[in-house]
PDB file of N, CA and C in Angstrom:
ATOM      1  N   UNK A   1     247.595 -58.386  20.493  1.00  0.00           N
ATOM      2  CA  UNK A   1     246.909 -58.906  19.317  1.00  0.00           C
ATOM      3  C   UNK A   1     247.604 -58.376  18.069  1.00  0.00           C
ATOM      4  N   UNK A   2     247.940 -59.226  17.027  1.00  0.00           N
ATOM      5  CA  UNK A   2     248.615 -59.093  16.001  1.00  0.00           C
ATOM      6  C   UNK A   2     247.356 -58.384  14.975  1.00  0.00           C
ATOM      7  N   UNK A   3     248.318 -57.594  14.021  1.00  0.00           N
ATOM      8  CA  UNK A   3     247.522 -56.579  12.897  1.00  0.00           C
ATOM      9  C   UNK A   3     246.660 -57.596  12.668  1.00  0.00           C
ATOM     10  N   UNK A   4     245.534 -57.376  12.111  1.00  0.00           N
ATOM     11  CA  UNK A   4     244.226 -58.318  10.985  1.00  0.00           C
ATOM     12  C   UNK A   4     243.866 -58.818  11.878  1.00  0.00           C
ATOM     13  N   UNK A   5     244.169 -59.309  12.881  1.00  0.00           N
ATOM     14  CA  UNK A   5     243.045 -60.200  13.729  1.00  0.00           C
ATOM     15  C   UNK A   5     241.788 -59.943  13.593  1.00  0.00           C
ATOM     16  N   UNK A   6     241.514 -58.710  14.203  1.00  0.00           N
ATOM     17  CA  UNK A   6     240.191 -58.639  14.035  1.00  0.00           C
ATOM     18  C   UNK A   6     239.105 -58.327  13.296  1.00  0.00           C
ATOM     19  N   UNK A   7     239.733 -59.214  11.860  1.00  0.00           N
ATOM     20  CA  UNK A   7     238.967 -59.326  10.806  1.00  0.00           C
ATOM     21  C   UNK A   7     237.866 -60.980  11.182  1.00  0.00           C
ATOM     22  N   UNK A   8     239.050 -61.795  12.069  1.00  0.00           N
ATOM     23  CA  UNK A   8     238.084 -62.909  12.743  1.00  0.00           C
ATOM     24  C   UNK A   8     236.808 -62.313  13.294  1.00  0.00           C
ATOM     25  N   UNK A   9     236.382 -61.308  14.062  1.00  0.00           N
ATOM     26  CA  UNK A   9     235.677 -60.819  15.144  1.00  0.00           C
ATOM     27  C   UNK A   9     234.281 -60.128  14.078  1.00  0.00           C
ATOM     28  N   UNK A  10     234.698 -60.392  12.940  1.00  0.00           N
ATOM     29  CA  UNK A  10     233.208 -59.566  12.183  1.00  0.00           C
ATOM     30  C   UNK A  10     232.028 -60.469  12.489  1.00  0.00           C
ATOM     31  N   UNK A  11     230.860 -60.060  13.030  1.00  0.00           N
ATOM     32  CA  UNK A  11     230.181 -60.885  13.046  1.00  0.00           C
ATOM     33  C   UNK A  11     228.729 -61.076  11.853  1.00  0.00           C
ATOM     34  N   UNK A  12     228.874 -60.138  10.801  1.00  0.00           N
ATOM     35  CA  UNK A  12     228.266 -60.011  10.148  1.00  0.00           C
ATOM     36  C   UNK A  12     229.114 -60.743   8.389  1.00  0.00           C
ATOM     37  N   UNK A  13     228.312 -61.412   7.967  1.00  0.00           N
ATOM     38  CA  UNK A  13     228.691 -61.752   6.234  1.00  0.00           C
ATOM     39  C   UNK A  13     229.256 -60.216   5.852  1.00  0.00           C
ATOM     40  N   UNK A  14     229.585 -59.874   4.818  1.00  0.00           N
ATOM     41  CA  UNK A  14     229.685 -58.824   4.104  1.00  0.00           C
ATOM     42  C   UNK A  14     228.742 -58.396   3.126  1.00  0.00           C
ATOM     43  N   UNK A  15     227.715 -59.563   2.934  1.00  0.00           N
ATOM     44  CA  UNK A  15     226.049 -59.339   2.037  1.00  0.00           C
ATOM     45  C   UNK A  15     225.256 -59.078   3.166  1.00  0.00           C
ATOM     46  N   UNK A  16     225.519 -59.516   4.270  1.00  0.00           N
ATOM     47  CA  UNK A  16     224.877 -58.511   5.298  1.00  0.00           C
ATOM     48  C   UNK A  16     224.715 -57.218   5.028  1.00  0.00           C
ATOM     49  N   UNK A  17     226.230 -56.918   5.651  1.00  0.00           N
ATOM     50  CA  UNK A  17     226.170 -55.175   6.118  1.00  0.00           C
ATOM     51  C   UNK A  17     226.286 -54.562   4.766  1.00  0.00           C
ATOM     52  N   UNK A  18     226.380 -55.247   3.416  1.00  0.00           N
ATOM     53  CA  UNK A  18     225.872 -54.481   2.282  1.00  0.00           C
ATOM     54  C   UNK A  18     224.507 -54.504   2.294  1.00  0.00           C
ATOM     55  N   UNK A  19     223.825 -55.488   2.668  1.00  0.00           N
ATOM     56  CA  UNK A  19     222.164 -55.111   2.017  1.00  0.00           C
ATOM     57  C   UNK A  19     221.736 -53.984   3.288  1.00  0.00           C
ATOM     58  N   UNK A  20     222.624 -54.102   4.541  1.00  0.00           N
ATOM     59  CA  UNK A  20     221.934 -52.960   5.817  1.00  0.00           C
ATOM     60  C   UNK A  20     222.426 -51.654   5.190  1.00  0.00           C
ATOM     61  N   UNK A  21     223.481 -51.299   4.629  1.00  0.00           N
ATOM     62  CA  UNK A  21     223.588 -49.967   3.880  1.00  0.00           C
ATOM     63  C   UNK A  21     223.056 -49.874   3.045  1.00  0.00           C
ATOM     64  N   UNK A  22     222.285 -50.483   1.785  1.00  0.00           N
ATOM     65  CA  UNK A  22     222.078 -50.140   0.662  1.00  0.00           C
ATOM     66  C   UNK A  22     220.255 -49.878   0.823  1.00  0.00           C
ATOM     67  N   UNK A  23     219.689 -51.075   2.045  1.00  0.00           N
ATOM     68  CA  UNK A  23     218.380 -50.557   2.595  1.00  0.00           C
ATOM     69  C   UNK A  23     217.723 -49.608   3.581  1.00  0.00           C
ATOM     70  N   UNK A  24     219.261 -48.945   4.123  1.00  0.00           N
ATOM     71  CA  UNK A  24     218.821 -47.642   3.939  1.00  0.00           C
ATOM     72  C   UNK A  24     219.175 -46.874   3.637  1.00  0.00           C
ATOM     73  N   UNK A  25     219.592 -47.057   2.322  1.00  0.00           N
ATOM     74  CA  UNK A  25     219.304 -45.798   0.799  1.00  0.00           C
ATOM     75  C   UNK A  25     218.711 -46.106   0.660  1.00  0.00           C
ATOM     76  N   UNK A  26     217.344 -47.439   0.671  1.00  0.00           N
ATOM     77  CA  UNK A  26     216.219 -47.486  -0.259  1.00  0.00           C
ATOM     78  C   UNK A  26     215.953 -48.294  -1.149  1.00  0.00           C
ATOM     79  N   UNK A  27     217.353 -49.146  -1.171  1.00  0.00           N
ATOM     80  CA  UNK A  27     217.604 -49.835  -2.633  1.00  0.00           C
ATOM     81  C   UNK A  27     217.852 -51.304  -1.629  1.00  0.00           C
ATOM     82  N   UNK A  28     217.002 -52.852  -2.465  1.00  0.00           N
ATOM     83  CA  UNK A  28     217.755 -53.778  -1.921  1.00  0.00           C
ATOM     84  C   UNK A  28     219.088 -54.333  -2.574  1.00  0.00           C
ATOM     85  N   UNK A  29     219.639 -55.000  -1.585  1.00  0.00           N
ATOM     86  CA  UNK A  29     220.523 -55.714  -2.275  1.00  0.00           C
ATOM     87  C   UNK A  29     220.496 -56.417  -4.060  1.00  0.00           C
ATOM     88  N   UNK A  30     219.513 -57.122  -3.893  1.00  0.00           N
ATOM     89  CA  UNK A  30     218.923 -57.996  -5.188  1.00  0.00           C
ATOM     90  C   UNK A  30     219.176 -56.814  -6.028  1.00  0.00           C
ATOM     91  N   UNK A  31     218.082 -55.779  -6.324  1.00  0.00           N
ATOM     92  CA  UNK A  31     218.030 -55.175  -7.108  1.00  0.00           C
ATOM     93  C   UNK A  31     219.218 -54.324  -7.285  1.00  0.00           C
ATOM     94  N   UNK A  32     219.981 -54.277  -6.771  1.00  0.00           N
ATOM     95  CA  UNK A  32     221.351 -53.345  -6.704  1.00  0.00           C
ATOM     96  C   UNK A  32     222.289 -54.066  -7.789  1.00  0.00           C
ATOM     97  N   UNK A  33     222.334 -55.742  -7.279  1.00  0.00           N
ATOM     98  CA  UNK A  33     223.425 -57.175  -7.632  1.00  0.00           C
ATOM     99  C   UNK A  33     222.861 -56.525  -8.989  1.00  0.00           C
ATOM    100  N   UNK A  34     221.488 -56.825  -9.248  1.00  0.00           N
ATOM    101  CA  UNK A  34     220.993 -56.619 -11.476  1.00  0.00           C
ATOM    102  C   UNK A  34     221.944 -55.699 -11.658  1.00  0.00           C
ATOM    103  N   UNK A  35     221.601 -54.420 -11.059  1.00  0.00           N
ATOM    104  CA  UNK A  35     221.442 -53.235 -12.049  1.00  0.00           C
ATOM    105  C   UNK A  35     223.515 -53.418 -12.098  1.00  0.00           C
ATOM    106  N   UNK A  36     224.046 -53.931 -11.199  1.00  0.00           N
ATOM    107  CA  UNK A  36     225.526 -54.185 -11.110  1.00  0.00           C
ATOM    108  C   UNK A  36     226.044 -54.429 -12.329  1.00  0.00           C
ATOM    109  N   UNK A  37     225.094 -55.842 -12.466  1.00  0.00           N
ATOM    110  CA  UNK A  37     225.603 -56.796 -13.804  1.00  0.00           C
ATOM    111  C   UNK A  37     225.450 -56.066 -14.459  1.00  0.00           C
ATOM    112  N   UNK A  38     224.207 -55.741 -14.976  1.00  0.00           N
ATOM    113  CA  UNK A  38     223.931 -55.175 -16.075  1.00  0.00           C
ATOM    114  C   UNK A  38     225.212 -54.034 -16.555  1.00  0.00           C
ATOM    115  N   UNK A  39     225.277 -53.092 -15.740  1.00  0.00           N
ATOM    116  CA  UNK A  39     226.352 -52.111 -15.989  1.00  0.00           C
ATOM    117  C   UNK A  39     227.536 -52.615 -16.416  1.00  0.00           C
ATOM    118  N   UNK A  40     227.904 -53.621 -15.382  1.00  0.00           N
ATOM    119  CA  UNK A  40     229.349 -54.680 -15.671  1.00  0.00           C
ATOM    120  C   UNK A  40     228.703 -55.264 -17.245  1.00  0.00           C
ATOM    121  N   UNK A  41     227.990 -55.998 -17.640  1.00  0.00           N
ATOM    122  CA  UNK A  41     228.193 -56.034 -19.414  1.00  0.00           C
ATOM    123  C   UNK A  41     227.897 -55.358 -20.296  1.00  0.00           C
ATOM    124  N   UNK A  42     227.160 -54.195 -20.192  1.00  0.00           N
ATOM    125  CA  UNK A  42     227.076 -53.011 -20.470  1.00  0.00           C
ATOM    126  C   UNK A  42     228.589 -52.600 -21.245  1.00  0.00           C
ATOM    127  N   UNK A  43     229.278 -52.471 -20.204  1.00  0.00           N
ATOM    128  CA  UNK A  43     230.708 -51.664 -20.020  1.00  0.00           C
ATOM    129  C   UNK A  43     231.685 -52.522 -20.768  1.00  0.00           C
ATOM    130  N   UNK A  44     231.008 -53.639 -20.789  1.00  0.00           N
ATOM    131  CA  UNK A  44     232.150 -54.695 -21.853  1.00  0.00           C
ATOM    132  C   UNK A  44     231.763 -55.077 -22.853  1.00  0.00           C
ATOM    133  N   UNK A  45     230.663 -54.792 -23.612  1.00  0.00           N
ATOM    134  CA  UNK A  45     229.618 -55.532 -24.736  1.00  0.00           C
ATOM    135  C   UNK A  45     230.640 -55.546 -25.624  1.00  0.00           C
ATOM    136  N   UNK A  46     231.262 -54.746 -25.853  1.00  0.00           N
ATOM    137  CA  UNK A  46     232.379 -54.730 -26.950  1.00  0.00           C
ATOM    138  C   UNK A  46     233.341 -55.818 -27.085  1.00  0.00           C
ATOM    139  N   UNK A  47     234.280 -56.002 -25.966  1.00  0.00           N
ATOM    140  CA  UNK A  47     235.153 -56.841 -25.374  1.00  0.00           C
ATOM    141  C   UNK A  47     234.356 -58.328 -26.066  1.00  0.00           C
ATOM    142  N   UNK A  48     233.227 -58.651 -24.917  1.00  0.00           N
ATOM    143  CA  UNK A  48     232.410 -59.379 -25.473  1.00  0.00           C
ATOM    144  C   UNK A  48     232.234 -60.071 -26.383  1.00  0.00           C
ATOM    145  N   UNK A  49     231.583 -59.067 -27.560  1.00  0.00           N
ATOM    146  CA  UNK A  49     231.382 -59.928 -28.511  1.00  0.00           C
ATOM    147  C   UNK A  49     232.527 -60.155 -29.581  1.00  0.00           C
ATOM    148  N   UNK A  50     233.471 -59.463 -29.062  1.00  0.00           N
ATOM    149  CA  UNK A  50     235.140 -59.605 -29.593  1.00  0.00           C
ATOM    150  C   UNK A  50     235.486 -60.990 -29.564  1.00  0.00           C
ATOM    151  N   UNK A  51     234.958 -61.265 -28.093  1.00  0.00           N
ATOM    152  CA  UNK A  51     235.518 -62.761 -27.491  1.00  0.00           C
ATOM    153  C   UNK A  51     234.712 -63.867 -28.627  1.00  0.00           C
ATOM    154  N   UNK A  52     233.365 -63.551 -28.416  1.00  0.00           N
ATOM    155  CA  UNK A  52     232.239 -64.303 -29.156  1.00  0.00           C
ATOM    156  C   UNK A  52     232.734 -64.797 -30.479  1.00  0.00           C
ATOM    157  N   UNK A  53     233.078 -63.436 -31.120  1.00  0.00           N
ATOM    158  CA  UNK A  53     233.359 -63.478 -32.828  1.00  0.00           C
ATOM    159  C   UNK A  53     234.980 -64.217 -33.078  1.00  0.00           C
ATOM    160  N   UNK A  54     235.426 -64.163 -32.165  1.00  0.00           N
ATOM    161  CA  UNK A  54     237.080 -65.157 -32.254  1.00  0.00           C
ATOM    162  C   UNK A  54     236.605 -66.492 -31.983  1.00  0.00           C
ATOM    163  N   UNK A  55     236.003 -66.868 -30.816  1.00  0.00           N
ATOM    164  CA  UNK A  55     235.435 -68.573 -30.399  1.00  0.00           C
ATOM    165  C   UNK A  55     234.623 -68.870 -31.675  1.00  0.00           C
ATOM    166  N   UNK A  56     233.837 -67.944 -32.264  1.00  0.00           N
ATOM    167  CA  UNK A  56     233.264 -68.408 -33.374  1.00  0.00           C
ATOM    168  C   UNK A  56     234.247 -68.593 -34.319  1.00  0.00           C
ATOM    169  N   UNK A  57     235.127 -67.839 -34.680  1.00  0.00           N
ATOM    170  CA  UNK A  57     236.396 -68.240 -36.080  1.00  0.00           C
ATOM    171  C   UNK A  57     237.111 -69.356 -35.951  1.00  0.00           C
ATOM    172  N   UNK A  58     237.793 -69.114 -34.360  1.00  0.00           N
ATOM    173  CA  UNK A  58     238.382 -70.715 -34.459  1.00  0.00           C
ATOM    174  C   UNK A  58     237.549 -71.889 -34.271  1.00  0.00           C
ATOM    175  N   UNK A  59     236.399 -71.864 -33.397  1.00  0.00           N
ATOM    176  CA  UNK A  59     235.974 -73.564 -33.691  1.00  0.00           C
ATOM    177  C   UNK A  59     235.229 -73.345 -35.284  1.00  0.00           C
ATOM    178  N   UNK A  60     235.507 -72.551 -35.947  1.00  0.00           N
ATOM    179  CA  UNK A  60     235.279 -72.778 -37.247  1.00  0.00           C
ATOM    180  C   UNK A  60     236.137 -73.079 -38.231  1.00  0.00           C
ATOM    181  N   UNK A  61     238.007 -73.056 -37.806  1.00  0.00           N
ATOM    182  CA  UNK A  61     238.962 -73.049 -38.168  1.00  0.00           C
ATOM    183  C   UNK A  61     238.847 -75.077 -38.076  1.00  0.00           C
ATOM    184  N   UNK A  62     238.566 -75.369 -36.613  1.00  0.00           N
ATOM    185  CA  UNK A  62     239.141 -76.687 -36.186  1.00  0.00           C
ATOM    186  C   UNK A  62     238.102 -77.847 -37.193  1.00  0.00           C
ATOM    187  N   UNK A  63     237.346 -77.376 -37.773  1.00  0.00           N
ATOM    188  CA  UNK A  63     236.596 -78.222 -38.069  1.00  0.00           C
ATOM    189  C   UNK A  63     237.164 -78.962 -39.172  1.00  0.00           C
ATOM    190  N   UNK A  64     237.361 -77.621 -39.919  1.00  0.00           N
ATOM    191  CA  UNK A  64     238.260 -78.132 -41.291  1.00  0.00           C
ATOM    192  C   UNK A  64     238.913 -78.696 -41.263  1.00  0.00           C
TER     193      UNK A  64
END
């Protein structure tokens, strides 16, 4: 059997055997995915509204 094969042979999703580890720490999946996001835009709000405040200048540029 060639290397990686038996990545075919998983028989579980990978949101599986994440929500079976994370429920038992205690925590479900769902509530894990929020608190994820949240952190993930959290961590970029800046970036963000960088992006926001440029899309706002130029379609304010194109109008003219």
């Amino acid at each position: 059997m060639a290397r990686g094969n038996n990545r075919n042979n998983v028989k579980n999703p990978i949101k599986e055997t994440i929500s079976m580890i994370l429920e038992s720490k205690g925590i479900s999946y769902d509530t894990w995915l929020e608190e994820a996001h949240m952190k993930l835009i959290f961590e970029n709000l800046e970036l963000l509204n960088e992006g926001l405040a440029l899309k706002k200048e130029l379609d304010g540029n194109s109008v003219e």
